[in-house]
Structures are given as structure tokens and as C-alpha cells.
PDB file of N, CA and C in Angstrom:
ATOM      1  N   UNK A   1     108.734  51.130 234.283  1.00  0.00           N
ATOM      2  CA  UNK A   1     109.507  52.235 234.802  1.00  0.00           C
ATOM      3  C   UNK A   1     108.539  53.272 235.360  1.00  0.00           C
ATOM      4  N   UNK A   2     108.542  53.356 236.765  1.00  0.00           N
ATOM      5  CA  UNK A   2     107.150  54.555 237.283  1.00  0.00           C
ATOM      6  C   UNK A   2     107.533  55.961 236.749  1.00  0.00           C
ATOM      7  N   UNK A   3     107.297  56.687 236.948  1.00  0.00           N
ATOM      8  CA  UNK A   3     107.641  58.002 236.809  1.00  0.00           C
ATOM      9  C   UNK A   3     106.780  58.657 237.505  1.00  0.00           C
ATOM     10  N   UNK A   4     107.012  59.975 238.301  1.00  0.00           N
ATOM     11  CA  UNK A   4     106.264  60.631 238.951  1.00  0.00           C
ATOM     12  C   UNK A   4     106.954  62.370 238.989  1.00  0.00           C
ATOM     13  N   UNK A   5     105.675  63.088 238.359  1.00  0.00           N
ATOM     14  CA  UNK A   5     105.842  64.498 238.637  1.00  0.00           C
ATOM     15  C   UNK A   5     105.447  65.278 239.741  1.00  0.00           C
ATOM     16  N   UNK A   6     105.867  65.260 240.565  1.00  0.00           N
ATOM     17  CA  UNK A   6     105.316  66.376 241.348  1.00  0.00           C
ATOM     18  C   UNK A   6     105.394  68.304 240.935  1.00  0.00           C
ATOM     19  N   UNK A   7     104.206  68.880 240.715  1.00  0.00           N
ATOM     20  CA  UNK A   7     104.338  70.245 240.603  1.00  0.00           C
ATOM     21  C   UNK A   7     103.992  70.660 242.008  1.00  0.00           C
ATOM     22  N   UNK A   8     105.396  72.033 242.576  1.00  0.00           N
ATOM     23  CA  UNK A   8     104.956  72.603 243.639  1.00  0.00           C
ATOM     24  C   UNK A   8     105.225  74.160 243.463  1.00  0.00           C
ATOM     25  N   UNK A   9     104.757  74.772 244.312  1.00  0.00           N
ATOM     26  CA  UNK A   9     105.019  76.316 243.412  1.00  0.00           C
ATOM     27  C   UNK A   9     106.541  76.506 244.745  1.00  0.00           C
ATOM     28  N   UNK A  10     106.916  77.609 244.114  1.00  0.00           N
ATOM     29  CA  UNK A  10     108.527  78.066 243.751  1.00  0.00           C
ATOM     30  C   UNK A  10     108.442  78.673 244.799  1.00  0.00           C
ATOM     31  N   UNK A  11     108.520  78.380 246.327  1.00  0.00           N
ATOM     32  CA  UNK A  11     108.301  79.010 246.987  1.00  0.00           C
ATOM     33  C   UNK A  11     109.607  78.400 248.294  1.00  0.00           C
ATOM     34  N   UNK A  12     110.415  78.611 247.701  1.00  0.00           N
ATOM     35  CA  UNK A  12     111.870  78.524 249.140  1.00  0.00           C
ATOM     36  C   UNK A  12     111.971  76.953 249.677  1.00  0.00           C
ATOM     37  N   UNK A  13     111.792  75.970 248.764  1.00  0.00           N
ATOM     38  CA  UNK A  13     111.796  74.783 249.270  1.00  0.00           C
ATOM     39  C   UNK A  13     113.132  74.378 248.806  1.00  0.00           C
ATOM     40  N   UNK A  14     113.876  73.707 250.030  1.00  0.00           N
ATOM     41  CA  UNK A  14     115.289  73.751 249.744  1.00  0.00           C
ATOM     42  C   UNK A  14     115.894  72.562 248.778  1.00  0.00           C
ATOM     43  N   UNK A  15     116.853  72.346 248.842  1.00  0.00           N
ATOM     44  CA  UNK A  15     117.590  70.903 248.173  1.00  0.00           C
ATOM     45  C   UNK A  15     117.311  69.618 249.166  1.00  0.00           C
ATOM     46  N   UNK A  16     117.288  70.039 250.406  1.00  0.00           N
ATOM     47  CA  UNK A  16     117.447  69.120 251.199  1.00  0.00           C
ATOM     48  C   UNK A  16     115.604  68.455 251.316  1.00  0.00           C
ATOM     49  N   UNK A  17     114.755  69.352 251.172  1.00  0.00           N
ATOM     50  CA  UNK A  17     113.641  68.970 250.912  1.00  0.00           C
ATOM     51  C   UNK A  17     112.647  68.267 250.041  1.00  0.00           C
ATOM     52  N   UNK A  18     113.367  68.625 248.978  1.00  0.00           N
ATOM     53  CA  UNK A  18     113.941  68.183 247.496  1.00  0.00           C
ATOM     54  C   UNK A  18     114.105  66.775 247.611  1.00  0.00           C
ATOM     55  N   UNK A  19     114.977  66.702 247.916  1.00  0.00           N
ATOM     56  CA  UNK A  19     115.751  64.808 248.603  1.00  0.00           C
ATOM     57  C   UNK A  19     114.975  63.945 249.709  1.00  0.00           C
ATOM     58  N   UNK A  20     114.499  65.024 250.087  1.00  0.00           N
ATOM     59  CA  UNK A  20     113.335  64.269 251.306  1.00  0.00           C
ATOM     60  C   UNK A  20     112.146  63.570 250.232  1.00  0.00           C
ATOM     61  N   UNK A  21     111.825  64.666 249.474  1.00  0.00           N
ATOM     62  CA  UNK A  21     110.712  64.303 248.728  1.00  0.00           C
ATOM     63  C   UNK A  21     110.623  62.493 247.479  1.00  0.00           C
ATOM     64  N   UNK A  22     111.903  63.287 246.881  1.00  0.00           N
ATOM     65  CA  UNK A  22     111.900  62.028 246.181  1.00  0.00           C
ATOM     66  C   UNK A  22     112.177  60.350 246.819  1.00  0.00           C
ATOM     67  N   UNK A  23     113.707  60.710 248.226  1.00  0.00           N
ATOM     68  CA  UNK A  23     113.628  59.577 248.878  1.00  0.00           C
ATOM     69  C   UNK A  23     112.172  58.534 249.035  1.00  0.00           C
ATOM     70  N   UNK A  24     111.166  59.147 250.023  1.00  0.00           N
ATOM     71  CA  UNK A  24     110.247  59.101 250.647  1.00  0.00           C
ATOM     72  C   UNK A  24     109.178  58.326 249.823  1.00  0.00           C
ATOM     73  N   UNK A  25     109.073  58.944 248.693  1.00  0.00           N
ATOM     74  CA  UNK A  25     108.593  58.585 246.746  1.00  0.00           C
ATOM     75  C   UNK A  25     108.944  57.321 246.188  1.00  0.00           C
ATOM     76  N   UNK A  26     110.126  57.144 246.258  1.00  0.00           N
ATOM     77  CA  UNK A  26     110.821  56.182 245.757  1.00  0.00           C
ATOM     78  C   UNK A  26     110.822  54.678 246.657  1.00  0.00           C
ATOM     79  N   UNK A  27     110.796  55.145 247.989  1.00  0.00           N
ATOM     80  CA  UNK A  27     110.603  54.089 249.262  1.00  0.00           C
ATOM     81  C   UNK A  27     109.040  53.675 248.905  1.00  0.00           C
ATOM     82  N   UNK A  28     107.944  54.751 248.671  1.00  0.00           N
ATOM     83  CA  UNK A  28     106.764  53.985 248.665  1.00  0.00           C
ATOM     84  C   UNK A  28     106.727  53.241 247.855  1.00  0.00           C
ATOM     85  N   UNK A  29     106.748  53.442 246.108  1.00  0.00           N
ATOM     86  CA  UNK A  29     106.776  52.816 245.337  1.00  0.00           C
ATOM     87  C   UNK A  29     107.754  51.026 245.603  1.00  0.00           C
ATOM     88  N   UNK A  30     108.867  51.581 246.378  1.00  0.00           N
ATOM     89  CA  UNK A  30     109.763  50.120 246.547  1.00  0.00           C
ATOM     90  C   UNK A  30     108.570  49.270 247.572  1.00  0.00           C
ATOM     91  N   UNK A  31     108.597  49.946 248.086  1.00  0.00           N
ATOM     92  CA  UNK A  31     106.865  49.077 249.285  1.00  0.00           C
ATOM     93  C   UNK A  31     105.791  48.519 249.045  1.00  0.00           C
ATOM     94  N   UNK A  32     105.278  49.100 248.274  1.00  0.00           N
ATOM     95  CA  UNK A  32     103.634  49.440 247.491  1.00  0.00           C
ATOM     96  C   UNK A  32     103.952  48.476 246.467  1.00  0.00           C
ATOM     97  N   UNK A  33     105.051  48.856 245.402  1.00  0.00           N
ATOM     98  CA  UNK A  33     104.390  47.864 244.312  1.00  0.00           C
ATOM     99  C   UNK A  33     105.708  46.999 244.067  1.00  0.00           C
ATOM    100  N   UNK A  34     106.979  47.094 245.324  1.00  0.00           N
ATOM    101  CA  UNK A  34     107.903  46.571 244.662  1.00  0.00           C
ATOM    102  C   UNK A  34     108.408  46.619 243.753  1.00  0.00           C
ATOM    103  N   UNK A  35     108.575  47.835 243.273  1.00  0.00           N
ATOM    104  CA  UNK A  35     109.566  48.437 241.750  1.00  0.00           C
ATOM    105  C   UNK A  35     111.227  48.801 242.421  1.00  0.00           C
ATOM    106  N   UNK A  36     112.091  48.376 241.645  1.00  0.00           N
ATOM    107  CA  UNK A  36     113.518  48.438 242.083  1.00  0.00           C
ATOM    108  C   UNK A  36     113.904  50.459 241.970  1.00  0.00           C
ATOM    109  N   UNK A  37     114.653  50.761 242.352  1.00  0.00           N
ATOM    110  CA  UNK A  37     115.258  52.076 243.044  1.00  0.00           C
ATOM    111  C   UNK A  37     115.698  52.697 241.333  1.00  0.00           C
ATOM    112  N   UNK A  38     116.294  52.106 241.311  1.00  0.00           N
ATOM    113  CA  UNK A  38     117.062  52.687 239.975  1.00  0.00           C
ATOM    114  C   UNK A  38     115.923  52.397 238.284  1.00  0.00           C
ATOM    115  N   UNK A  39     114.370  52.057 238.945  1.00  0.00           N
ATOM    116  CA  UNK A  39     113.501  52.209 237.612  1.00  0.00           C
ATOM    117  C   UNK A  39     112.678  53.337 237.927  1.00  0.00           C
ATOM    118  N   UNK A  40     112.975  53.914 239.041  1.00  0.00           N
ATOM    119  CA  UNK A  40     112.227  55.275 239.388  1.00  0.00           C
ATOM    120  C   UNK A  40     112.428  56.495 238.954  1.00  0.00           C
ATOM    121  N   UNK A  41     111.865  57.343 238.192  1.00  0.00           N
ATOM    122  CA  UNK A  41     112.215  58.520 237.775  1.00  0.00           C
ATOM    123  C   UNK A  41     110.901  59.404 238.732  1.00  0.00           C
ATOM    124  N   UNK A  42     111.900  60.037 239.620  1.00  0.00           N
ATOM    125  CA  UNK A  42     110.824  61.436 239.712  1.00  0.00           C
ATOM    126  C   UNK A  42     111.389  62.444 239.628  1.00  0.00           C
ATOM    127  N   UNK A  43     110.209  63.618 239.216  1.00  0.00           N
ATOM    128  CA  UNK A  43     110.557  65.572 238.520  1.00  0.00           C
ATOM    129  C   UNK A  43     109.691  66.193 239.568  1.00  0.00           C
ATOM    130  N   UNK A  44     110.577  67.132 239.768  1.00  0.00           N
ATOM    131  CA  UNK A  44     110.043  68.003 240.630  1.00  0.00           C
ATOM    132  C   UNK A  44     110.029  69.313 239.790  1.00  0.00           C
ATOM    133  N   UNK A  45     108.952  69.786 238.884  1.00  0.00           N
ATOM    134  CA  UNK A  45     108.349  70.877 238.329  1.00  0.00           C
ATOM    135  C   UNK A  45     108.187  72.283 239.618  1.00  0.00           C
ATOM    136  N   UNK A  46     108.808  72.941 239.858  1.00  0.00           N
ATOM    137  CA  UNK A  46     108.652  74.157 240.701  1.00  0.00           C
ATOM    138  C   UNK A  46     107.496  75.553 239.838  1.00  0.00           C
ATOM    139  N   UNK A  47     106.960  75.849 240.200  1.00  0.00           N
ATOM    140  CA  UNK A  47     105.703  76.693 239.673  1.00  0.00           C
ATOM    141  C   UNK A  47     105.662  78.309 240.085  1.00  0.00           C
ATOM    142  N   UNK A  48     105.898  78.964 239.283  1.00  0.00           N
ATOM    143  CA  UNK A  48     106.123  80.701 239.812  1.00  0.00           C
ATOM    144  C   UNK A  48     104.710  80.580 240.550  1.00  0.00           C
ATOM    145  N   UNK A  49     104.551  80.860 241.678  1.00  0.00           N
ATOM    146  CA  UNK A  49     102.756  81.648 242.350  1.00  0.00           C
ATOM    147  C   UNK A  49     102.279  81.972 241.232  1.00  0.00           C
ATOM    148  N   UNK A  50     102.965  83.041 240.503  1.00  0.00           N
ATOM    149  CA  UNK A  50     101.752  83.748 239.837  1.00  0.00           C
ATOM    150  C   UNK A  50     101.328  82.963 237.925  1.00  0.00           C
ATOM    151  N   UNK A  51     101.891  81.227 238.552  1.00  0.00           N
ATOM    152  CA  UNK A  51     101.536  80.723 237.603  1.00  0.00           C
ATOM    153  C   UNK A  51     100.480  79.404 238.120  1.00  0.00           C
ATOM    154  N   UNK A  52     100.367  79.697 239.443  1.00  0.00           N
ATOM    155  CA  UNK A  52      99.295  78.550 240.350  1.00  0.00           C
ATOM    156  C   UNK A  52      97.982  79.439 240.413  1.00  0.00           C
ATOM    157  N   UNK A  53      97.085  78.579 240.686  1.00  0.00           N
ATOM    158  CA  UNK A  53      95.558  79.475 240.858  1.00  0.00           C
ATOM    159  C   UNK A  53      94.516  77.972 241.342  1.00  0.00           C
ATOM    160  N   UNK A  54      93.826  78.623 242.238  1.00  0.00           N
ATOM    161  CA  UNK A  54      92.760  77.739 242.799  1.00  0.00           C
ATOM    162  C   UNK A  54      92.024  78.368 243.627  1.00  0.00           C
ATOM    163  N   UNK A  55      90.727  78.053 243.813  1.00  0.00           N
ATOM    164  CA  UNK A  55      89.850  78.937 244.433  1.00  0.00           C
ATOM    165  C   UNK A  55      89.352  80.020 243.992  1.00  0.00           C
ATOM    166  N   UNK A  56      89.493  79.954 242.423  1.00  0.00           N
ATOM    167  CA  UNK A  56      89.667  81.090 241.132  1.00  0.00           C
ATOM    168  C   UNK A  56      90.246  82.466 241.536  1.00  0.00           C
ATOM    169  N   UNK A  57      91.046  81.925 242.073  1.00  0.00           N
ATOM    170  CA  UNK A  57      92.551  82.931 242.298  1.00  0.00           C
ATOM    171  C   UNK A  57      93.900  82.684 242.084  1.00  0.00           C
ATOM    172  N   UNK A  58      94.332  83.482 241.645  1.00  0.00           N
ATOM    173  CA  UNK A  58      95.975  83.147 241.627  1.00  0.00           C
ATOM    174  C   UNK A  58      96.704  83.374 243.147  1.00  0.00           C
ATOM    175  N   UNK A  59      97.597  82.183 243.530  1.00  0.00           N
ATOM    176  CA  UNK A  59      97.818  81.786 244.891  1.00  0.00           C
ATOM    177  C   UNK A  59      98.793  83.266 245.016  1.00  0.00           C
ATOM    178  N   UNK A  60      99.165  84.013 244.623  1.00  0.00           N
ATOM    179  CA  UNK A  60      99.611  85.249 245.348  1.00  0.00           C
ATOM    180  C   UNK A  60      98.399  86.390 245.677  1.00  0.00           C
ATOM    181  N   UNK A  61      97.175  86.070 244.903  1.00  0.00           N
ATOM    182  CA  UNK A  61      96.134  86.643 245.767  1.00  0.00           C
ATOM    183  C   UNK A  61      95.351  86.177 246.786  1.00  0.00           C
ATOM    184  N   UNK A  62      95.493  84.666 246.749  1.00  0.00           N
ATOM    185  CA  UNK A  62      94.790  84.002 247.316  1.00  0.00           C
ATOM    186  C   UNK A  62      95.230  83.817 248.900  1.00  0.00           C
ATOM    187  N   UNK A  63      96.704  84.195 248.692  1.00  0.00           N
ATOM    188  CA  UNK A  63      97.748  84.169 250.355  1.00  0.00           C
ATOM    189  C   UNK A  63      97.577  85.652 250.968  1.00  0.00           C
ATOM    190  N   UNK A  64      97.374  86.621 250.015  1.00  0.00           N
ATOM    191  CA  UNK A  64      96.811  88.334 250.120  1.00  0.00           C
ATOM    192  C   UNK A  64      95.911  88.234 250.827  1.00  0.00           C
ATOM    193  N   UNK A  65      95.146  87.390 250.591  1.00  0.00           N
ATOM    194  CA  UNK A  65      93.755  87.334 251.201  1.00  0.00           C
ATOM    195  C   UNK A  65      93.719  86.604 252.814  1.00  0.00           C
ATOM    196  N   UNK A  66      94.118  85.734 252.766  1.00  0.00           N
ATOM    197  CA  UNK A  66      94.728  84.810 253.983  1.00  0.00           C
ATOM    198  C   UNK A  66      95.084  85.933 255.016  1.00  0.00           C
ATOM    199  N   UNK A  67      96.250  86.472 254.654  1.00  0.00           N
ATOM    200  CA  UNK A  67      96.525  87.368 255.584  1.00  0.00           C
ATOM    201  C   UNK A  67      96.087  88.240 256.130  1.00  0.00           C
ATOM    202  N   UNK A  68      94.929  88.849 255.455  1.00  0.00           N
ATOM    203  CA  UNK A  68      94.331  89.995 256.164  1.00  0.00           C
ATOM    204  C   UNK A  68      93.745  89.297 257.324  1.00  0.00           C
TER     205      UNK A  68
END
């Protein structure tokens, strides 16, 4: 049974994107390793910004910065 998490931060990504994502997920896996549709579990974990950080910044400073 695959399972796959994706974490993305919480940033206005719709339902319909949502469905794009897992479709798309679920097609590779049916491709790639030939696993049937209904043994697929994927989570989509959504992430407040000010709970992401890289570049030893937290991504609402790190987009602060971008913009200037």
C-alpha cells in the first residue's frame, strides 16, 4: 500500500489543485510501479509560513526579503 505525504505551506492552494496533485501522484505510481488506484493513500499536510523555514529563515521572512 504506497502512501505519500506531501507537506506544502498554507498558502491559497485551492481544492481543485489539491485534486490535480493527488490525481497526477496516483497516475505515476499506477505507471512507475504498477500499484492499483484504490492501494494509494496520499496526505496533503498544509504548513502555516510561519511554521516553514529554509535558508535559515522562516519563509515569511524569507519572501520579505525577495521582495525588496
Amino acid at each position: 500500500m504506497p502512501y505519500i505525504n506531501v507537506k506544502i505551506t498554507e498558502d491559497g492552494v485551492t481544492k481543485e489543485q489539491k485534486q490535480q496533485i493527488v490525481e497526477e501522484m496516483t497516475n505515476t505510481l499506477v505507471n512507475v510501479l504498477d500499484k492499483k488506484p484504490e492501494h494509494i493513500h496520499i496526505v496533503i499536510d498544509e504548513v502555516e509560513l510561519e511554521n516553514w523555514g529554509f535558508a535559515g529563515m522562516l519563509t515569511t521572512e524569507y519572501r520579505k526579503k525577495e521582495e525588496q
